[in-house]
PDB file of N, CA and C in Angstrom:
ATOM      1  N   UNK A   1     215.439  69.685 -40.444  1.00  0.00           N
ATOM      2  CA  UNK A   1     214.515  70.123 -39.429  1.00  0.00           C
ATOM      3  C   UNK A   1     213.116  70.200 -40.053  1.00  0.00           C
ATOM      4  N   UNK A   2     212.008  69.387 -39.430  1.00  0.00           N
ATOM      5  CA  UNK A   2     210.916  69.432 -39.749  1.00  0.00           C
ATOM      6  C   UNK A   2     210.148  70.609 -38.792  1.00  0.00           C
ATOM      7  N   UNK A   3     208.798  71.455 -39.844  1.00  0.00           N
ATOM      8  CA  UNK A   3     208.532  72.452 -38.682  1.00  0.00           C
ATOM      9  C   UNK A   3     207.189  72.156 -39.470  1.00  0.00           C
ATOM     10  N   UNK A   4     206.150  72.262 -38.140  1.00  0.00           N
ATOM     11  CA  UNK A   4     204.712  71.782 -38.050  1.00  0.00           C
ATOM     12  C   UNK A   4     204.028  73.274 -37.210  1.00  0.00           C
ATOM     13  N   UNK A   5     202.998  73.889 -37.955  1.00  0.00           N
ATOM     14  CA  UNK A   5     202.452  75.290 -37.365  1.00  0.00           C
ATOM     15  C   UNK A   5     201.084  74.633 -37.251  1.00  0.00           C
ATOM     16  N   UNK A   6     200.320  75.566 -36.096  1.00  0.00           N
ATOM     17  CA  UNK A   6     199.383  74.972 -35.667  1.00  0.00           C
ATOM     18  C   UNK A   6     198.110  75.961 -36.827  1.00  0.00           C
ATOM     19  N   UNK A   7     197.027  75.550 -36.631  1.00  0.00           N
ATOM     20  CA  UNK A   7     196.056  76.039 -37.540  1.00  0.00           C
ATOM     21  C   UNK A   7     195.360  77.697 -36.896  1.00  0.00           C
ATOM     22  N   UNK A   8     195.367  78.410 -37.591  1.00  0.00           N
ATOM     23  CA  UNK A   8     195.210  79.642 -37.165  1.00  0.00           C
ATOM     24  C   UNK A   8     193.500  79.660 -36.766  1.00  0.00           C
ATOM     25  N   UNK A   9     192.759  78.645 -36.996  1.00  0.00           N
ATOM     26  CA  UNK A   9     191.421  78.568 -36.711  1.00  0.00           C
ATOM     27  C   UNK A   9     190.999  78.288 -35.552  1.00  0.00           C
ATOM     28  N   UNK A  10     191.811  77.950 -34.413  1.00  0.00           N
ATOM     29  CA  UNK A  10     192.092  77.528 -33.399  1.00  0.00           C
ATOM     30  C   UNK A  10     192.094  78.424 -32.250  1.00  0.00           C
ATOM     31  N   UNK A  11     191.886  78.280 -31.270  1.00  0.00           N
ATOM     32  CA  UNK A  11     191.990  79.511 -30.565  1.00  0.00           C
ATOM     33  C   UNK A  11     193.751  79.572 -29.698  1.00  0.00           C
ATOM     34  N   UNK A  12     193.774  80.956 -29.803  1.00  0.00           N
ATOM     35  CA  UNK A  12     195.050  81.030 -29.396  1.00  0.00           C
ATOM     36  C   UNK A  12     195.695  81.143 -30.611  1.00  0.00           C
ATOM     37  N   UNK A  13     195.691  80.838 -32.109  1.00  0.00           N
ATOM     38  CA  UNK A  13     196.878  80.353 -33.111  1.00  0.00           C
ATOM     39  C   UNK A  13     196.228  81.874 -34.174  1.00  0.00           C
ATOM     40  N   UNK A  14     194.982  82.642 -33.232  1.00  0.00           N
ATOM     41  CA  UNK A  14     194.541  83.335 -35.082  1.00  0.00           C
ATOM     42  C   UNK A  14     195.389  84.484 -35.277  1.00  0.00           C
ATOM     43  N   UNK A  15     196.276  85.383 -35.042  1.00  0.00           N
ATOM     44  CA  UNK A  15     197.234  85.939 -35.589  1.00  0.00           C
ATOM     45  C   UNK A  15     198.688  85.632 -35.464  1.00  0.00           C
ATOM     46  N   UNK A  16     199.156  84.644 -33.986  1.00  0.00           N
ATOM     47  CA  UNK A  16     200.004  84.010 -34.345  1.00  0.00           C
ATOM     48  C   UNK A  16     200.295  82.506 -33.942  1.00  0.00           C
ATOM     49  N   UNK A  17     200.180  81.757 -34.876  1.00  0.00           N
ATOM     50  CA  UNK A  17     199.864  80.518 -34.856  1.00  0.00           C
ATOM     51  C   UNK A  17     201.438  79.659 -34.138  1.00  0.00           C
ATOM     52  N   UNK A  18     201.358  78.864 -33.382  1.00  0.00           N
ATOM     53  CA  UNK A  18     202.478  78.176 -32.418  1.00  0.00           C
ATOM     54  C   UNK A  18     202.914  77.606 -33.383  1.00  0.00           C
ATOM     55  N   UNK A  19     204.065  77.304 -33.371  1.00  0.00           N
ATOM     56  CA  UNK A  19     205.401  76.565 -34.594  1.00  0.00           C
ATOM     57  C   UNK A  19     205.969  75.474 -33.675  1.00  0.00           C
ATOM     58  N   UNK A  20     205.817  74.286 -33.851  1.00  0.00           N
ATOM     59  CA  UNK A  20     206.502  72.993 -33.025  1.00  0.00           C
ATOM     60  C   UNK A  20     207.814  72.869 -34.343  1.00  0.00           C
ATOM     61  N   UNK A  21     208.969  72.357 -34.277  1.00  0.00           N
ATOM     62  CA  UNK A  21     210.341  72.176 -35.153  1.00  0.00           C
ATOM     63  C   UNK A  21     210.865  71.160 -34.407  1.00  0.00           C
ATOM     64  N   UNK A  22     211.087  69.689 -35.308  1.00  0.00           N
ATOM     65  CA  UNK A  22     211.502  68.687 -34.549  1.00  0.00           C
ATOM     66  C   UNK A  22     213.074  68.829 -35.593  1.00  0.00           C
ATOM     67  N   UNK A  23     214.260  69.061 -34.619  1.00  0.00           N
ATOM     68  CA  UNK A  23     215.232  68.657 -35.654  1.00  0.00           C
ATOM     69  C   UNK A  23     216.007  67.029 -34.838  1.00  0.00           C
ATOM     70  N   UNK A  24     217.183  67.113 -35.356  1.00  0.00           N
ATOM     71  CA  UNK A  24     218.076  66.124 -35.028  1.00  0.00           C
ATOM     72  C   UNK A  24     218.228  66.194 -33.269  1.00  0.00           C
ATOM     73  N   UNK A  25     218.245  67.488 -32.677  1.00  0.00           N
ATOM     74  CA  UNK A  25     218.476  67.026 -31.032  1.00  0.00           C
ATOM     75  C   UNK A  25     217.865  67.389 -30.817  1.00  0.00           C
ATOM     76  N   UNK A  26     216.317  68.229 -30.855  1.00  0.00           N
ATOM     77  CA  UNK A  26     215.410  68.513 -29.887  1.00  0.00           C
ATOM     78  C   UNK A  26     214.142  69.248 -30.571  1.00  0.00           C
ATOM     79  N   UNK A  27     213.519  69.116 -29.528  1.00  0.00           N
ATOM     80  CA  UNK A  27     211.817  69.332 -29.965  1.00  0.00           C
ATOM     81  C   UNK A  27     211.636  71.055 -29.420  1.00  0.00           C
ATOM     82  N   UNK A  28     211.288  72.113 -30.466  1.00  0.00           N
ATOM     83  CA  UNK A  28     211.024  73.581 -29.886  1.00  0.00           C
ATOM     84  C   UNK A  28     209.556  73.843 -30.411  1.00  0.00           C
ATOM     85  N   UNK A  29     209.099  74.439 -29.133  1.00  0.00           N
ATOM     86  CA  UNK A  29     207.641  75.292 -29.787  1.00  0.00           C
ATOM     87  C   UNK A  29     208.153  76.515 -29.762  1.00  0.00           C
ATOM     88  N   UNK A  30     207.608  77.637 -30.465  1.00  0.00           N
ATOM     89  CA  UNK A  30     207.785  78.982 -30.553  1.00  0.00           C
ATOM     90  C   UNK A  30     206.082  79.431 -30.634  1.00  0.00           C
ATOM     91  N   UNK A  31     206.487  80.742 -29.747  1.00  0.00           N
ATOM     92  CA  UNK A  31     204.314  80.938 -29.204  1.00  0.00           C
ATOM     93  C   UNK A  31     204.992  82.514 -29.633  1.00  0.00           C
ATOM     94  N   UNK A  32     204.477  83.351 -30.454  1.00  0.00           N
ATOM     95  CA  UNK A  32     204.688  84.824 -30.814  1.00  0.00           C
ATOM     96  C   UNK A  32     203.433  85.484 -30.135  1.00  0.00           C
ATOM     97  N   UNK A  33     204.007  86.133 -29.583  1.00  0.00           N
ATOM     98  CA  UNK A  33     202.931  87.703 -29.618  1.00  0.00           C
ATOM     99  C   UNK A  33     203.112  88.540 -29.913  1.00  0.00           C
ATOM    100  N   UNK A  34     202.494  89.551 -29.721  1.00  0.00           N
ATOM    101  CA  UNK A  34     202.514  91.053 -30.112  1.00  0.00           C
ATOM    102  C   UNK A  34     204.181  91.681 -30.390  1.00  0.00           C
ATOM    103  N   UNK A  35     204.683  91.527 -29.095  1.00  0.00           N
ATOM    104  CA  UNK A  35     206.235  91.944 -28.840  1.00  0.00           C
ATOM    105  C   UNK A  35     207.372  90.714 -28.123  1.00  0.00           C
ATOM    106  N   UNK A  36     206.649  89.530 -28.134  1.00  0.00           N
ATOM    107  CA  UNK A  36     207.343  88.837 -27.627  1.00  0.00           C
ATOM    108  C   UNK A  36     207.349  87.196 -28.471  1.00  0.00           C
ATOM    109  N   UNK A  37     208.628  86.494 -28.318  1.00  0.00           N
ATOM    110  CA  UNK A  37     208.284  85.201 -28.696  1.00  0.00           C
ATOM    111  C   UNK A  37     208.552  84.200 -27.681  1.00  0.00           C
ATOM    112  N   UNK A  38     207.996  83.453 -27.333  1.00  0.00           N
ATOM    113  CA  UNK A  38     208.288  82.374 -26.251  1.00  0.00           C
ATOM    114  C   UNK A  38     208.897  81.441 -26.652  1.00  0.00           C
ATOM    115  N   UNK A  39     209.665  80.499 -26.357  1.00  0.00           N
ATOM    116  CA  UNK A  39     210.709  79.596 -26.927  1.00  0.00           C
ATOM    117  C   UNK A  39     210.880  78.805 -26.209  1.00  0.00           C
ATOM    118  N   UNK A  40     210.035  77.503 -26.012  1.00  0.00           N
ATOM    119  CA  UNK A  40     210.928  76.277 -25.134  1.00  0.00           C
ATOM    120  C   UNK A  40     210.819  74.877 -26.057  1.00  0.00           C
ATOM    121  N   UNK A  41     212.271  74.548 -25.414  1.00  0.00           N
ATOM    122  CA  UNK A  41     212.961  73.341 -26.427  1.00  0.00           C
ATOM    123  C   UNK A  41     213.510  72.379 -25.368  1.00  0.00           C
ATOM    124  N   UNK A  42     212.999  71.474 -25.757  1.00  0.00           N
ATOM    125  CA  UNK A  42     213.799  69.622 -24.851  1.00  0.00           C
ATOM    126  C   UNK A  42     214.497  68.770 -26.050  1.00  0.00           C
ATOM    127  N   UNK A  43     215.677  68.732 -25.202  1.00  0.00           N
ATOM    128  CA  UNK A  43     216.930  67.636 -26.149  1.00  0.00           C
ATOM    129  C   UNK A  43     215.970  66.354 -25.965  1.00  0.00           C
ATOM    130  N   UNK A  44     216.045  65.901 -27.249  1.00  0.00           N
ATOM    131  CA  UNK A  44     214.906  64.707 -27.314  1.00  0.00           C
ATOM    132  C   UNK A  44     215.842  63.616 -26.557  1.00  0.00           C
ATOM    133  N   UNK A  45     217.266  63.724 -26.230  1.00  0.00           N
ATOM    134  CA  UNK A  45     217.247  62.407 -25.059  1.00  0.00           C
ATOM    135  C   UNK A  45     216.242  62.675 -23.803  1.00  0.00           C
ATOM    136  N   UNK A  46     216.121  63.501 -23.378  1.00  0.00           N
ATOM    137  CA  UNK A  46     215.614  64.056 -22.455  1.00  0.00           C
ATOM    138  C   UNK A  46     213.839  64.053 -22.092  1.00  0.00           C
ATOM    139  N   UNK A  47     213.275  63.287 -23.649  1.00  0.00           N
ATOM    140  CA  UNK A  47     212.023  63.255 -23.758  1.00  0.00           C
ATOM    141  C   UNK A  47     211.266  61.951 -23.085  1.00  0.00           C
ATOM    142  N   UNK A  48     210.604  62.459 -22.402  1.00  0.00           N
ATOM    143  CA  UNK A  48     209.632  60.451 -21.529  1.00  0.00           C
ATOM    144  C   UNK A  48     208.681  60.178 -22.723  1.00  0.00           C
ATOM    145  N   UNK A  49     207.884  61.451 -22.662  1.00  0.00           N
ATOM    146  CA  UNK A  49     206.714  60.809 -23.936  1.00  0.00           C
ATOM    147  C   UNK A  49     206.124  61.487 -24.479  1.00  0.00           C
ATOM    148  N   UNK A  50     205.712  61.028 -25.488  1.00  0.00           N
ATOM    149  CA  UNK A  50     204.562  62.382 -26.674  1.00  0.00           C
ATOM    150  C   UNK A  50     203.400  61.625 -26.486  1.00  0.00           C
ATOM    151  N   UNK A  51     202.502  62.317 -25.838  1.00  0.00           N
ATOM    152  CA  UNK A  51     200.712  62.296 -26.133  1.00  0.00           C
ATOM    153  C   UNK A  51     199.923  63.063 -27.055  1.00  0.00           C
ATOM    154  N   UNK A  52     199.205  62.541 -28.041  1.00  0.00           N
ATOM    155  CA  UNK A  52     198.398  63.201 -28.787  1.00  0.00           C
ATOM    156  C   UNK A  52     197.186  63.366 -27.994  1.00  0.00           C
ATOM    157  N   UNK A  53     196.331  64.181 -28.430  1.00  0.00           N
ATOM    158  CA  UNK A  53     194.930  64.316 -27.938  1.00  0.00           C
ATOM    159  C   UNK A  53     194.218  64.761 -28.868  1.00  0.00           C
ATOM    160  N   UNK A  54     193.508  63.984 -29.677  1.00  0.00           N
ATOM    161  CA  UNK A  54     192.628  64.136 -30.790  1.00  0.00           C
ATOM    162  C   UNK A  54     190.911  64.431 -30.889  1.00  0.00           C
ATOM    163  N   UNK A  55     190.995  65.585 -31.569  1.00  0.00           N
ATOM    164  CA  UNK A  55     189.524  65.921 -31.144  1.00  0.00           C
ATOM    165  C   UNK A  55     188.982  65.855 -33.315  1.00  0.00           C
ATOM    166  N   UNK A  56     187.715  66.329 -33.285  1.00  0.00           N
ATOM    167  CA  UNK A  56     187.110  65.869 -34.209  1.00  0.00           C
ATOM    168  C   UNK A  56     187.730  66.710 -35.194  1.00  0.00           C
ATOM    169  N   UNK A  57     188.480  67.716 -35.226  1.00  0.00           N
ATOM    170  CA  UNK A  57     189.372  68.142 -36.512  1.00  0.00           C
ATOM    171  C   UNK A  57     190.764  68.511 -36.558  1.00  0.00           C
ATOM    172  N   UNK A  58     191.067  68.948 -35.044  1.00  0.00           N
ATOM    173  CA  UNK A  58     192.062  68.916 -34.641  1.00  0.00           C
ATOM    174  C   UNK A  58     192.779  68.434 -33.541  1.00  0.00           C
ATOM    175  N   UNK A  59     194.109  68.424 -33.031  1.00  0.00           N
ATOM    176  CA  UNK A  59     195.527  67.438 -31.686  1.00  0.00           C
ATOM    177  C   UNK A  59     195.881  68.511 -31.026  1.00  0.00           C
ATOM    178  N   UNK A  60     195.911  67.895 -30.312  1.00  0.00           N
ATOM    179  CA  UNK A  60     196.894  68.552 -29.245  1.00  0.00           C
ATOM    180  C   UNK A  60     197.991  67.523 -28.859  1.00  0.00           C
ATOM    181  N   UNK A  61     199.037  68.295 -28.664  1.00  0.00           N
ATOM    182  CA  UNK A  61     200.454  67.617 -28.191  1.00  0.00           C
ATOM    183  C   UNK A  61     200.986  67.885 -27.100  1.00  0.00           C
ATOM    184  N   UNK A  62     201.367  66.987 -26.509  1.00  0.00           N
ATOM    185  CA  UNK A  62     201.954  67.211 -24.822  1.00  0.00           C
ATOM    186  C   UNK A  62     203.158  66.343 -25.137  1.00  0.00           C
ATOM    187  N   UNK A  63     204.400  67.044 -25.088  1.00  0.00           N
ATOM    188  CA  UNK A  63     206.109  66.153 -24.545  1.00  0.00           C
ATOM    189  C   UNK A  63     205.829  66.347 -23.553  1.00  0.00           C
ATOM    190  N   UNK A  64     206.416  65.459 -22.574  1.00  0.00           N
ATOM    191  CA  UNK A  64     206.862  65.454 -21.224  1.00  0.00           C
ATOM    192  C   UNK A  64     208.642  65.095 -21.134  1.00  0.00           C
ATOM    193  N   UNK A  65     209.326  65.652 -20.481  1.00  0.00           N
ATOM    194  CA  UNK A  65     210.576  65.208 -20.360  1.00  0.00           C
ATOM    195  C   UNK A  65     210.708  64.610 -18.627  1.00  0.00           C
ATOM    196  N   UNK A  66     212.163  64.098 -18.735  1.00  0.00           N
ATOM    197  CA  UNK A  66     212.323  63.847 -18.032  1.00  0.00           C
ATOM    198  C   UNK A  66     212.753  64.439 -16.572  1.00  0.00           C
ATOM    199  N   UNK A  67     213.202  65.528 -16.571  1.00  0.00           N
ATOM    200  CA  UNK A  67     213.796  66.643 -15.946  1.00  0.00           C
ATOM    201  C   UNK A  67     212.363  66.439 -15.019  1.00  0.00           C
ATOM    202  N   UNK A  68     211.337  66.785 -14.847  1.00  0.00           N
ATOM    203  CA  UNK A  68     210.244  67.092 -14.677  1.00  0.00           C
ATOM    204  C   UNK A  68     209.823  68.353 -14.863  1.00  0.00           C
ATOM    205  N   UNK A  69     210.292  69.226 -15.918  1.00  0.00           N
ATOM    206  CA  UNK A  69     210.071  70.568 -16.085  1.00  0.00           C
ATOM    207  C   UNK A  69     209.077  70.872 -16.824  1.00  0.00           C
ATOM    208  N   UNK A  70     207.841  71.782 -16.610  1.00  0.00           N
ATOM    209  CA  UNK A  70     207.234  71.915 -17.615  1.00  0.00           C
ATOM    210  C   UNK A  70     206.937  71.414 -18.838  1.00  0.00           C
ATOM    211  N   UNK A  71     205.882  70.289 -19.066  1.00  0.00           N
ATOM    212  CA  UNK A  71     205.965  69.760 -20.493  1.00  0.00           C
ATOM    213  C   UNK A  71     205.470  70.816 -21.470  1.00  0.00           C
ATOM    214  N   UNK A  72     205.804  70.551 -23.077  1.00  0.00           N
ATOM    215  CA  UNK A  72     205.809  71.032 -23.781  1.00  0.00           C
ATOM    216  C   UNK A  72     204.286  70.697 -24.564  1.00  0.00           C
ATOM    217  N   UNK A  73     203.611  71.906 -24.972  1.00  0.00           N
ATOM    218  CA  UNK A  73     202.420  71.784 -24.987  1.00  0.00           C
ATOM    219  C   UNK A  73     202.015  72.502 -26.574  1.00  0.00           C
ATOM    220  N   UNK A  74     201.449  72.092 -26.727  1.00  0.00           N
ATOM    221  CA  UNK A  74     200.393  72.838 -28.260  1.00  0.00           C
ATOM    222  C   UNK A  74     199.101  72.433 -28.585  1.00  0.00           C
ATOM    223  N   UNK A  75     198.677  73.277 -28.930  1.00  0.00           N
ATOM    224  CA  UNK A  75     197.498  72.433 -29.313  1.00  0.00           C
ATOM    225  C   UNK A  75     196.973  73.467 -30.745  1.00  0.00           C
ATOM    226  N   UNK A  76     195.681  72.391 -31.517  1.00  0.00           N
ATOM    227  CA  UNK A  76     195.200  73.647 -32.891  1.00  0.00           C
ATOM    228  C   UNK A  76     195.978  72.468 -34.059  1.00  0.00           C
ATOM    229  N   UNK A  77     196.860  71.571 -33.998  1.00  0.00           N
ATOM    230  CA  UNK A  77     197.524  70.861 -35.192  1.00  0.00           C
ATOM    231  C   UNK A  77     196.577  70.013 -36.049  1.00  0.00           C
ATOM    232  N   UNK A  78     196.581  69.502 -37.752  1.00  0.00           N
ATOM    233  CA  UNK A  78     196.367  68.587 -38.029  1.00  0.00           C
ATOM    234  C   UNK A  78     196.569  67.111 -37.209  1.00  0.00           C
ATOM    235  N   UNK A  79     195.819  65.915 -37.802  1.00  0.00           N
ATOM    236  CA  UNK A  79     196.195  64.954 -36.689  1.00  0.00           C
ATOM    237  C   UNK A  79     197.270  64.445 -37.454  1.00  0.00           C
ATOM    238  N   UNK A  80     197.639  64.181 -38.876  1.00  0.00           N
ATOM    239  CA  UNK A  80     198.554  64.223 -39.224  1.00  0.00           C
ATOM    240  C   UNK A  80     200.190  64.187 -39.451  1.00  0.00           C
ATOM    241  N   UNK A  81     199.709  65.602 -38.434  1.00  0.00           N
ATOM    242  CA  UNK A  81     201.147  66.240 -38.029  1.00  0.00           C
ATOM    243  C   UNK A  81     201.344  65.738 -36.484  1.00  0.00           C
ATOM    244  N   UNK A  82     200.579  65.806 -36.463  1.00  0.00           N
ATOM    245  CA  UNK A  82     201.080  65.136 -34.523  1.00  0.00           C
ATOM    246  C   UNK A  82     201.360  64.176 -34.603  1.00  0.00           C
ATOM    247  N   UNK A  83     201.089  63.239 -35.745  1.00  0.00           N
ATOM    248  CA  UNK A  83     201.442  61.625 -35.720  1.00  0.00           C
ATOM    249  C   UNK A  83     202.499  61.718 -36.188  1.00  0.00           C
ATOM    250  N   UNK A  84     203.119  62.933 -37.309  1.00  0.00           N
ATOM    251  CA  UNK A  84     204.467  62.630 -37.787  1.00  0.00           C
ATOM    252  C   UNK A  84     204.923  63.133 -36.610  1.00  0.00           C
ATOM    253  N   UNK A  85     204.904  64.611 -35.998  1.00  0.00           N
ATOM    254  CA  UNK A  85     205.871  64.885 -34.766  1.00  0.00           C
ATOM    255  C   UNK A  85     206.105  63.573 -33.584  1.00  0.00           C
ATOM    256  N   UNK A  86     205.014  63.103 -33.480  1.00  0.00           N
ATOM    257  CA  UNK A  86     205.709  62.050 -32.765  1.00  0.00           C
ATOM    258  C   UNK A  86     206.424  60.881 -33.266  1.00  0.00           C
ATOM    259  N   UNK A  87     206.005  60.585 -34.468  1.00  0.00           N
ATOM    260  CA  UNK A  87     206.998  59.851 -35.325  1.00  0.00           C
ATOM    261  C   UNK A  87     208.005  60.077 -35.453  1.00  0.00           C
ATOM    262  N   UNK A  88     208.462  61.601 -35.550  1.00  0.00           N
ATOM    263  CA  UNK A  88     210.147  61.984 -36.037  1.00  0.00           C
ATOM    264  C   UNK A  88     210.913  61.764 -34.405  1.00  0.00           C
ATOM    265  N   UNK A  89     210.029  62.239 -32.920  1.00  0.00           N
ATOM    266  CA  UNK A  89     210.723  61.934 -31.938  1.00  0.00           C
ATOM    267  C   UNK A  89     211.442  60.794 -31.763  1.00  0.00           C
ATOM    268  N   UNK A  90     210.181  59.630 -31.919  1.00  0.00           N
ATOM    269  CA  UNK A  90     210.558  58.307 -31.722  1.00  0.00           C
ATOM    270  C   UNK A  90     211.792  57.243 -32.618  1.00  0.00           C
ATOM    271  N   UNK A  91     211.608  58.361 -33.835  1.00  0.00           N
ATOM    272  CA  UNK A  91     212.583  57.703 -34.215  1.00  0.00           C
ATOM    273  C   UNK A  91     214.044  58.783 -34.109  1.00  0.00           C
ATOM    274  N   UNK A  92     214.095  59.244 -33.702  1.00  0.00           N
ATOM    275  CA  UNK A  92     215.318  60.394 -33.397  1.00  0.00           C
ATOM    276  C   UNK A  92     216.002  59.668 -32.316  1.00  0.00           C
ATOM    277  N   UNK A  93     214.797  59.214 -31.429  1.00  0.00           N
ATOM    278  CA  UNK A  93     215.360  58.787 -30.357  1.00  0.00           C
ATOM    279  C   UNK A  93     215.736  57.333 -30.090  1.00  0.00           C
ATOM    280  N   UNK A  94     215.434  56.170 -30.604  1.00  0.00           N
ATOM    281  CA  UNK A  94     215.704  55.133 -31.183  1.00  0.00           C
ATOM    282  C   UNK A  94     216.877  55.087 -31.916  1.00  0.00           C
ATOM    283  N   UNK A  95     217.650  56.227 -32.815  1.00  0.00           N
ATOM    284  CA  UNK A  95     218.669  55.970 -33.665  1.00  0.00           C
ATOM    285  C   UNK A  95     219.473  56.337 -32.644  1.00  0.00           C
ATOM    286  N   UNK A  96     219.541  57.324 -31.779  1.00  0.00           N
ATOM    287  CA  UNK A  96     220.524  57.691 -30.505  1.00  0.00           C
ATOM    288  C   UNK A  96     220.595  56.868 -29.425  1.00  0.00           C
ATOM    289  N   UNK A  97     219.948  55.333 -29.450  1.00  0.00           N
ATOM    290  CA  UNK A  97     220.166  54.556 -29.181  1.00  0.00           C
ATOM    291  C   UNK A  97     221.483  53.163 -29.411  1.00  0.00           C
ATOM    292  N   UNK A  98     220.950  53.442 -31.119  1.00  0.00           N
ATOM    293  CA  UNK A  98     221.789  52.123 -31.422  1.00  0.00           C
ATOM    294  C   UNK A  98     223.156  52.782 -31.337  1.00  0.00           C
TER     295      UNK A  98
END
């Protein structure tokens, strides 16, 4: 399981920064607050597409699944890391192909 945290310089990320975790079946963000953690996860069969959105230091990431439920959102990442998170999808999902 690969896990990618967003940059605490960011707004929204400065005491608790969003955690995207791509493992073998699915893509989770985790958003902490004060007393709560938010948790949503899509079985990467289930994924249509990863969009980056690249600004001059930092991405934002949008999954969309197929369900049509709420896509999965972050933003505050290296661009880096958004290129591997979508890298590890695409190929997660390509091997659950062959």
């Amino acid at each position: 399981m690969d896990t990618f945290r967003a940059s605490r310089w960011t707004k929204g990320n400065h005491l608790f920064p969003t955690v995207i975790e791509v493992s073998e079946t699915a893509v989770i963000r985790r958003k902490r607050s004060w007393l709560t953690v938010n948790e949503l996860s899509i079985h990467l069969s289930k994924v249509a597409s990863v969009r980056i959105d690249t600004g001059l230091l930092w991405a934002d990431i949008l999954v969309e699944s197929t369900g049509g439920s709420d896509p999965l959102t972050s933003h505050g990442h290296r661009k880096a890391d958004a290129r591997r998170i979508k890298e590890l999808i695409e190929a997660a999902q390509s091997r659950a192909l062959k």
